[in-house]
Protein backbone atom coordinates (compact mmCIF):
# COMPACT_ATOMS: atom_id res chain seq x y z
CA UNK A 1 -6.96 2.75 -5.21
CA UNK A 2 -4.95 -0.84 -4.83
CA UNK A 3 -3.68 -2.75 -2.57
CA UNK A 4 -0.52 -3.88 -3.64
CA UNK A 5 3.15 -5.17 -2.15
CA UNK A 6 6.54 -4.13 -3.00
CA UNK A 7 7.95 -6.65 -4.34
CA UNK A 8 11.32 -5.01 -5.52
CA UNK A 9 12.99 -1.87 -6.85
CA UNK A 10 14.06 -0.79 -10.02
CA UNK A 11 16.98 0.92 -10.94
CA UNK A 12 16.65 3.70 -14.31
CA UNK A 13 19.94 6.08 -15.00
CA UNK A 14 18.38 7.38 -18.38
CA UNK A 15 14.65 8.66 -17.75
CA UNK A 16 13.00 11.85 -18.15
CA UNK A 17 14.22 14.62 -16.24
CA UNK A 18 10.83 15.24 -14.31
CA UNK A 19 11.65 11.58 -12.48
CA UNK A 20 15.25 12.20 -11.84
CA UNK A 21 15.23 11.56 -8.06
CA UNK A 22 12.07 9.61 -7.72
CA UNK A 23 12.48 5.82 -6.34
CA UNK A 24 11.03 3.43 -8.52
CA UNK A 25 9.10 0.65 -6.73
CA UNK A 26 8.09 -2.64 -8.18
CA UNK A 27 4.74 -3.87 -6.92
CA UNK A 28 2.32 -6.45 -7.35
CA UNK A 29 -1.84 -5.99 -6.41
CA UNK A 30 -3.07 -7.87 -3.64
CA UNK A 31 -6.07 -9.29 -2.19
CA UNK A 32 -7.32 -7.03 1.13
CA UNK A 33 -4.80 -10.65 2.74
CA UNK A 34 -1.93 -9.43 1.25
CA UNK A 35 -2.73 -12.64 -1.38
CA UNK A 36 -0.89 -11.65 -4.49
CA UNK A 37 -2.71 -11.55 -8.28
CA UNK A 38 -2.14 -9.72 -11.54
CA UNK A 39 1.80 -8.72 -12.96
CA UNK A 40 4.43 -6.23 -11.12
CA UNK A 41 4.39 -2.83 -12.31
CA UNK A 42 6.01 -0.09 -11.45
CA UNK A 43 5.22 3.03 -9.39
CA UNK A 44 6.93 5.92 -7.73
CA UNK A 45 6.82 5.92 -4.73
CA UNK A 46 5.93 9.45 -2.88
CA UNK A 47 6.33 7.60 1.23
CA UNK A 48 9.35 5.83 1.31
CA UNK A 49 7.86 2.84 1.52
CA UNK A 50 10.13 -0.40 1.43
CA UNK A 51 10.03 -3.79 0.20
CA UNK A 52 7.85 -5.87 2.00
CA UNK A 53 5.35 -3.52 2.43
CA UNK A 54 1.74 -3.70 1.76
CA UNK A 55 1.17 0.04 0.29
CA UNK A 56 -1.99 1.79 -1.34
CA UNK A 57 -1.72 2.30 -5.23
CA UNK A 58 -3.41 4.83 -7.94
CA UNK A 59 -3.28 4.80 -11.63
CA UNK A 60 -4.19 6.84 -14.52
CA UNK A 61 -4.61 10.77 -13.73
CA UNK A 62 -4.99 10.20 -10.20
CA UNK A 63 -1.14 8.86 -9.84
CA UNK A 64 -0.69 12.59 -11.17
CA UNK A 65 -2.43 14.29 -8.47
CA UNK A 66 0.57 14.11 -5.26
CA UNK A 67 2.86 16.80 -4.65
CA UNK A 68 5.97 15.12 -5.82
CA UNK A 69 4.15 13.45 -9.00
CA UNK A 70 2.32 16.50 -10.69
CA UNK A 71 2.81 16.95 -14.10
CA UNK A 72 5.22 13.77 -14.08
CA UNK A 73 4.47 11.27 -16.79
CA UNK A 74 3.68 8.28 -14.69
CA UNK A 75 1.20 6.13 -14.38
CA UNK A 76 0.98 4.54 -11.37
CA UNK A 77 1.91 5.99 -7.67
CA UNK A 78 2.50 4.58 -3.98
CA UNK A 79 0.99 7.06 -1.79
CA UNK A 80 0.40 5.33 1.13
CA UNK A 81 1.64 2.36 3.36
CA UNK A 82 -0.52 0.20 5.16
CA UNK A 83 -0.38 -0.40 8.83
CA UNK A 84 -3.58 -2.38 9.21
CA UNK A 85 -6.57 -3.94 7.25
CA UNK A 86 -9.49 -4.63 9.30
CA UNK A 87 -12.66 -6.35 7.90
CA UNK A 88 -15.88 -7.20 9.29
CA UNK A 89 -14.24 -6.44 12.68
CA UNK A 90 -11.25 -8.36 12.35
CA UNK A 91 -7.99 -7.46 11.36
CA UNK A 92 -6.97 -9.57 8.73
CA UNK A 93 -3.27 -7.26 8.00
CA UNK A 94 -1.39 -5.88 10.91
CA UNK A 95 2.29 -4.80 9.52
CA UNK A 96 3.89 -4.51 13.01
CA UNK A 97 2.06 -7.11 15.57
């Protein structure tokens, strides 16, 4: 799993017919800060999660493994949004304070 933060959306009218319906998120990994690193990519997102928001990631197989993504050729997946990081004892992400 990643840490990452939508960073956008992206918008596909011809695709296969498995991701018809699926919102298309673009993200970018962070640090456990919400620091960004790496490029965007793209992943479906299964929680409605929204720009802005610091979400967990998968890749590879395991972005196959949620309901809505099973048997869905993708590669990467949002399945989770983030509501706090804490570290060491302190909270170091808090996405409503």
């Amino acid at each position: 799993m990643l840490i990452a933060k939508v960073i956008g959306t992206a918008v596909s009218t011809i695709k296969d017919e498995r991701l018809v319906g699926r919102k298309l998120m673009i993200v970018r990994q962070t640090d456990e800060y919400g620091t960004p690193h790496g490029k965007p990519f793209i992943a479906i997102d299964t929680v409605d999660a929204g720009e802005g928001d610091l979400v967990l990631t998968c890749s590879g197989s395991s972005a196959r493994q949620t309901n809505q993504t099973k048997d869905t050729p993708v590669d990467a997946v949002i399945m989770s949004v983030i509501d706090s990081l804490n570290i060491d004892g302190k909270n170091v992400f808090i996405k409503n304070p």
